[in-house]
Structures are given as C-alpha cells and as structure tokens.
Protein backbone atom coordinates (compact mmCIF):
# COMPACT_ATOMS: atom_id res chain seq x y z
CA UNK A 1 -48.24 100.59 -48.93
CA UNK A 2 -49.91 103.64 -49.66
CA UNK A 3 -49.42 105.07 -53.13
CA UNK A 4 -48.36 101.57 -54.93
CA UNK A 5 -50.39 99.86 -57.42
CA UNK A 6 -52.06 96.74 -56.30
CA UNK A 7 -49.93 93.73 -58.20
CA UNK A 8 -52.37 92.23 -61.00
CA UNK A 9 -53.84 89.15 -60.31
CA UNK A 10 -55.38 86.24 -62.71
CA UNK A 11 -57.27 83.34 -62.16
CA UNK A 12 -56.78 80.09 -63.38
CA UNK A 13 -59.73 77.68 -63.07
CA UNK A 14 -58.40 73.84 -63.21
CA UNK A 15 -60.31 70.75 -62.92
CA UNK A 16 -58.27 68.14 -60.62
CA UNK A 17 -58.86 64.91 -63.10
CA UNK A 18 -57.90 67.19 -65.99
CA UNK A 19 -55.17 68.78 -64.52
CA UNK A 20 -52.29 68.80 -67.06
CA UNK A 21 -54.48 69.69 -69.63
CA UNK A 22 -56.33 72.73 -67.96
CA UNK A 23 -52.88 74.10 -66.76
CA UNK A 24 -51.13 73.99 -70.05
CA UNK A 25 -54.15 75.85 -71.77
CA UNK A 26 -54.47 78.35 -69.32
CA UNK A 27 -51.02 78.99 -69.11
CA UNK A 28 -50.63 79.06 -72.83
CA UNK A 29 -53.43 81.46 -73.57
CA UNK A 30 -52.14 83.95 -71.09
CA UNK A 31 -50.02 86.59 -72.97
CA UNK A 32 -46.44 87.57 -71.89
CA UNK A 33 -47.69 90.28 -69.38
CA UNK A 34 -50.23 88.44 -67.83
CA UNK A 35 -47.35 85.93 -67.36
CA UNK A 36 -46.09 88.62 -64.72
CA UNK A 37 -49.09 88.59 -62.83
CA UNK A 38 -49.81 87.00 -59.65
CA UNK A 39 -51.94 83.60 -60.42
CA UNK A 40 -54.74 82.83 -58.42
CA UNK A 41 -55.78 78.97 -58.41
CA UNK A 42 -59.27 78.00 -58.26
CA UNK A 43 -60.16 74.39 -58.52
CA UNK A 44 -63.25 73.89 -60.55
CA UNK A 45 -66.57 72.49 -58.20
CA UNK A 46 -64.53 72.72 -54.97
CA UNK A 47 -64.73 76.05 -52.34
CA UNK A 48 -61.49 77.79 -51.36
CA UNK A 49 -60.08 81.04 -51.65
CA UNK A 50 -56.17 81.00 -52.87
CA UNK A 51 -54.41 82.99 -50.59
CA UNK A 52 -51.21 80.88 -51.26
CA UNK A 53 -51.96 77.33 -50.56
CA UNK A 54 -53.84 76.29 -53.07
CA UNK A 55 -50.81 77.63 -55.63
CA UNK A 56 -48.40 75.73 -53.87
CA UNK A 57 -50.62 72.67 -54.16
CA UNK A 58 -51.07 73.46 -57.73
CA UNK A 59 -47.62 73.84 -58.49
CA UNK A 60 -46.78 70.33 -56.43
CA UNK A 61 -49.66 68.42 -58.17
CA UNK A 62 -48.16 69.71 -61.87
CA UNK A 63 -44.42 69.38 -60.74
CA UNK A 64 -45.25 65.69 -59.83
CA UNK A 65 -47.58 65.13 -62.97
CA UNK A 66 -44.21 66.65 -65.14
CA UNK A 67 -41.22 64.81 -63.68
CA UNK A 68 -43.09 61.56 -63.50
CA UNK A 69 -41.00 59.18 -65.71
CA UNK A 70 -44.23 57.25 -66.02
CA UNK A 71 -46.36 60.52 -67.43
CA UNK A 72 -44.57 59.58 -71.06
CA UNK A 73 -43.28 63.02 -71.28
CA UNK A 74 -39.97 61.76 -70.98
CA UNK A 75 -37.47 59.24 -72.76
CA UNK A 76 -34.32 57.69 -71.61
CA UNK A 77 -31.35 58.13 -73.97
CA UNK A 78 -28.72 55.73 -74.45
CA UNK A 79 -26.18 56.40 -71.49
C-alpha cells in the first residue's frame, strides 16, 4: 500500500512463569497511544518471531490465567 504509514508496532517481552505479572506491567506502562499500536509478543529466553501466533497464544494463556475462578481474582456473591 504505497503511500500509507506503516502501523506502529511495540514489543512486549513476557516471561512464561511470570506471566500475569509481566503482562499487567507492560500493559500498564504503555501510554494511551501506544495502546493503539500493534503488540508484538516476545517470550523472554525462547526464539520466535510474532507474526500473529505468538499474540494469540499470549492472549489465550492471559484469558485463561484471568477467568480462572481458581486465580483468586474473582469472588462469588450471594445468588
């Protein structure tokens, strides 16, 4: 697409066995535009080169790790 600025990209560096951590400070310390950008995934002491997959991984590792009624992010209420 000739002419069109190249969509920014950032990259988030996450270690597996600190992965809720690593997300929510990376995440957090991005500011509202870099929020906009496309996220590039790059899991700390392992090769790979995000071209999609290892985002979607990402996303279903923290998705899992945040809906998990056994995480203790979550309480039941009366009901």
């Amino acid at each position: 697409r000739s002419g069109h600025a190249k969509t920014p990209r950032i990259c988030i560096q996450i270690r597996r066995e600190f992965l809720l951590v690593d997300s929510l400070e990376a995440i957090m310390s991005l500011d509202k535009e870099e929020l906009k950008h496309v996220w590039r995934i790059q899991f700390v002491g392992e090769e790979g080169v995000d071209a999609g997959g290892l985002r979607r991984e990402w996303f279903h590792l923290i998705s899992k790790m945040l809906l998990d009624p056994d995480s203790g992010l979550w309480m039941c209420c009366g009901g």
